[in-house]
Each structure stands twice: as structure tokens, then as C-alpha cells.
N, C-alpha and C. Protein backbone atom coordinates (compact mmCIF):
# COMPACT_ATOMS: atom_id res chain seq x y z
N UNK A 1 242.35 -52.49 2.37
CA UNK A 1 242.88 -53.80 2.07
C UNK A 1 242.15 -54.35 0.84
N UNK A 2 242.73 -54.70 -0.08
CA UNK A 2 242.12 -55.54 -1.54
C UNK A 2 242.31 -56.65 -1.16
N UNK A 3 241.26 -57.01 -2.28
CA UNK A 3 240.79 -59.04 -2.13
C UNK A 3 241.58 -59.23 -3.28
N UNK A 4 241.87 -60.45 -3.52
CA UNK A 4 242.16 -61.04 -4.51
C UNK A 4 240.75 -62.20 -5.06
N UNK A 5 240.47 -62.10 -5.94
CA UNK A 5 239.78 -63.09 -6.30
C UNK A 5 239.58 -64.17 -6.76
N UNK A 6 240.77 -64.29 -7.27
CA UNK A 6 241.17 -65.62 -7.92
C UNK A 6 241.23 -66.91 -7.83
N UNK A 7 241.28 -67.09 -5.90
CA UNK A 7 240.93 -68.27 -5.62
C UNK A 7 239.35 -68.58 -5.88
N UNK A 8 238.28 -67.43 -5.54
CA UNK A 8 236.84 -67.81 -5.67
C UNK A 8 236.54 -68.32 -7.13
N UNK A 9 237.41 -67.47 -8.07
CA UNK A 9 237.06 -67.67 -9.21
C UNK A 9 237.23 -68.78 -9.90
N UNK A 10 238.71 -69.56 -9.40
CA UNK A 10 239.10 -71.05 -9.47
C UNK A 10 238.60 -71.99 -9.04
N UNK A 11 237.51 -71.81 -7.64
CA UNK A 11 237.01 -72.84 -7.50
C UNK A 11 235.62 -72.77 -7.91
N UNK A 12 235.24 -71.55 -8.30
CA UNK A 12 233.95 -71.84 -9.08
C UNK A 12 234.03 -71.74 -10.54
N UNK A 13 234.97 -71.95 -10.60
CA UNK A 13 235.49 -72.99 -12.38
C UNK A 13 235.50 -74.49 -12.04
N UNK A 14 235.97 -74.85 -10.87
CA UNK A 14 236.27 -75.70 -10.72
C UNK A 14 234.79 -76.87 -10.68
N UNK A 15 233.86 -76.23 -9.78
CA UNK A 15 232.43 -76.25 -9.53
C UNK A 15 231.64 -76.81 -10.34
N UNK A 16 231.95 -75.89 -11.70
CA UNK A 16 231.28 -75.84 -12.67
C UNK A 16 231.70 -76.92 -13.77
N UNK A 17 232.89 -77.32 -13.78
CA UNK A 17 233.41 -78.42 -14.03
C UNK A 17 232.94 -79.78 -13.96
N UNK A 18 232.91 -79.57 -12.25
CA UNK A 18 232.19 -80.80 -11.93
C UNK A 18 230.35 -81.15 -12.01
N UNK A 19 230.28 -79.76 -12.21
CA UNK A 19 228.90 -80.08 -12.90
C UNK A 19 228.54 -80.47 -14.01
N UNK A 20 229.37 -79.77 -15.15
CA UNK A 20 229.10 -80.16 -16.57
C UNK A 20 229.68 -82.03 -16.70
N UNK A 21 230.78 -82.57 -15.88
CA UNK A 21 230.92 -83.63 -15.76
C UNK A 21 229.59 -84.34 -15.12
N UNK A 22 229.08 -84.25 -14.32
CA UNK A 22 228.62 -84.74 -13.38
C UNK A 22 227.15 -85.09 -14.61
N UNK A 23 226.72 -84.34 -15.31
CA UNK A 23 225.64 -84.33 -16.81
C UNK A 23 226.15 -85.01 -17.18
N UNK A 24 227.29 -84.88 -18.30
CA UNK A 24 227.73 -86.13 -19.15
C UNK A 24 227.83 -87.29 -18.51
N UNK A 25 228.00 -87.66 -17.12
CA UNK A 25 228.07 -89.07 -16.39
C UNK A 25 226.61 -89.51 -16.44
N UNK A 26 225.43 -88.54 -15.93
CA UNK A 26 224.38 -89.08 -16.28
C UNK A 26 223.56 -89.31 -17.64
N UNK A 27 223.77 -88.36 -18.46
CA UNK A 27 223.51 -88.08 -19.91
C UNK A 27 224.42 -90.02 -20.69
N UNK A 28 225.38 -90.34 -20.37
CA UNK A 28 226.47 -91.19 -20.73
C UNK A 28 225.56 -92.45 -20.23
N UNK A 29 225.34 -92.51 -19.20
CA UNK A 29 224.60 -93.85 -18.46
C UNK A 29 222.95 -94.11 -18.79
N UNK A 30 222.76 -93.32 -19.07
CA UNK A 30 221.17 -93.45 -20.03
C UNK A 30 221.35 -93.77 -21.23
N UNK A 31 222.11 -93.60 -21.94
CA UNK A 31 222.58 -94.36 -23.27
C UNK A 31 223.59 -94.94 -23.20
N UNK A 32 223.39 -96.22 -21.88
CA UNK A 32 224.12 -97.03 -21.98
C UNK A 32 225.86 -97.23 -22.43
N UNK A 33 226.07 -95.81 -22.12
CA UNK A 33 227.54 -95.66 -22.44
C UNK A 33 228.93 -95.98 -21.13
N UNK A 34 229.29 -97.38 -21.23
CA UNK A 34 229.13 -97.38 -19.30
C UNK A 34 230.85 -96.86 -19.26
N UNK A 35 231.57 -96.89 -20.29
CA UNK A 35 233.02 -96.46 -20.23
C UNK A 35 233.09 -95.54 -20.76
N UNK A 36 232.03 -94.35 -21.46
CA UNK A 36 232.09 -92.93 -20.72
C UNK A 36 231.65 -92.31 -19.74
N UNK A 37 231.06 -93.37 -18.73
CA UNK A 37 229.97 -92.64 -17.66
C UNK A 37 231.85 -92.94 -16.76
N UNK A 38 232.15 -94.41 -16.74
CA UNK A 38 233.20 -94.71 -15.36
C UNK A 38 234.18 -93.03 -15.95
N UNK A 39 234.28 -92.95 -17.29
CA UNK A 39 235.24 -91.74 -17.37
C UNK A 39 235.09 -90.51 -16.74
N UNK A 40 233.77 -90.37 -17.00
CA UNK A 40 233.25 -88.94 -16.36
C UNK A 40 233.28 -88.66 -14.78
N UNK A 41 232.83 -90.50 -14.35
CA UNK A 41 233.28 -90.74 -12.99
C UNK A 41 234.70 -90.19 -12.42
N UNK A 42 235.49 -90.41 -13.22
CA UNK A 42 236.40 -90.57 -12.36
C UNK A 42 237.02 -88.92 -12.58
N UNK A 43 236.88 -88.52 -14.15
CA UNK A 43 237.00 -86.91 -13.66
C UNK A 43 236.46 -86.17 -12.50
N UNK A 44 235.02 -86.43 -12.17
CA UNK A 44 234.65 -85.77 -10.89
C UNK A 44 235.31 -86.38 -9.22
N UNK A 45 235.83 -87.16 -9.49
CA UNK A 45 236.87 -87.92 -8.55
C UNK A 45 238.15 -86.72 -8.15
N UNK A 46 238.58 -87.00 -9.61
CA UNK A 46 240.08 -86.65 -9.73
C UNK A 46 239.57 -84.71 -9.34
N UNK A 47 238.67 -84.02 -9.83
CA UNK A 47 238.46 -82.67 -9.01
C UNK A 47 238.58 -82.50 -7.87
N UNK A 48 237.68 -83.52 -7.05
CA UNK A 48 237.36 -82.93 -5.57
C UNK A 48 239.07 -82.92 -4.88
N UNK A 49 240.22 -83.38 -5.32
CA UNK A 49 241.32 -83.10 -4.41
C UNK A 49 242.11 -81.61 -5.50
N UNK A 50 241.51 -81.36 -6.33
CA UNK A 50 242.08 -80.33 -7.03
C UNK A 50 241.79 -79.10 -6.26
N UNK A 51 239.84 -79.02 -6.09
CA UNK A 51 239.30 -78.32 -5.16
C UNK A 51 239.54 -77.65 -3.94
N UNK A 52 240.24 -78.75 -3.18
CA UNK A 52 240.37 -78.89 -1.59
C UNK A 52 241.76 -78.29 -2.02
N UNK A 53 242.85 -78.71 -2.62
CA UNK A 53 243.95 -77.83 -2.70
C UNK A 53 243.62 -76.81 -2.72
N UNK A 54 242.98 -75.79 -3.84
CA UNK A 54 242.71 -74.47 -4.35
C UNK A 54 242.31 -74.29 -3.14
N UNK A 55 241.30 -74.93 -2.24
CA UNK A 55 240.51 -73.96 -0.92
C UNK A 55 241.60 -74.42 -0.19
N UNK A 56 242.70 -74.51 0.17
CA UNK A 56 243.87 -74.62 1.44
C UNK A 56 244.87 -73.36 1.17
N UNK A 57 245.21 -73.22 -0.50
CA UNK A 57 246.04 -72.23 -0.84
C UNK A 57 245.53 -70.95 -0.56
N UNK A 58 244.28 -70.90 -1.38
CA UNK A 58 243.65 -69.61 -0.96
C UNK A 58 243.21 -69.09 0.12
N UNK A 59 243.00 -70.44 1.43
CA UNK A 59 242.77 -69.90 3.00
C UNK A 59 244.02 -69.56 3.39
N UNK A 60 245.32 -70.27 2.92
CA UNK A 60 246.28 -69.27 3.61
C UNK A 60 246.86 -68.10 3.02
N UNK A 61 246.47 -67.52 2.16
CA UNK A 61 246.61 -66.31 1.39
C UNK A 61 245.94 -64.93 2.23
């Protein structure tokens, strides 16, 4: 039986995403940048239901 990998690989793009966001939100708020930090905010928002999709599709695969 073969794996597919693609879901692991999507959500650890996805992961990684929210990490490099998750820097610029803090990197943004130390220099007082407060409407690129709410931006960055809300990208790591708008992931976590991107996430949870990718891990529902790929559990029923």
C-alpha cells in the first residue's frame, strides 16, 4: 500500500506559514507597526481553518 504525501506536506507548508507570519507580527509590533502586526494577525487567523480543512481531507483519504 503507498502513502500519499501531500497532505503532510501541505500542512507543513502550512505550519511554516504561520510561523514566518507569526515573526513578522512580532518583528511588526516592536517597531511599533500596529496595522502590520493586526495584518499579520489576522493572516495567522485566517490559516488555522485552512489547516483544519487540509487535516479533515487528508484523514479521510
Amino acid at each position: 500500500m503507498k502513502r500519499s504525501y501531500i497532505g503532510v506536506l501541505l500542512l507543513s507548508a502550512v505550519l511554516f506559514l504561520n510561523i514566518i507570519f507569526t515573526q513578522y507580527m512580532v518583528h511588526q509590533y516592536f517597531y511599533e507597526n500596529y496595522v502590520n502586526t493586526l495584518i499579520f494577525c489576522g493572516l495567522n487567523i485566517v490559516m488555522f481553518p485552512i489547516a483544519f480543512f487540509l487535516y479533515k481531507k487528508t484523514k479521510k483519504a
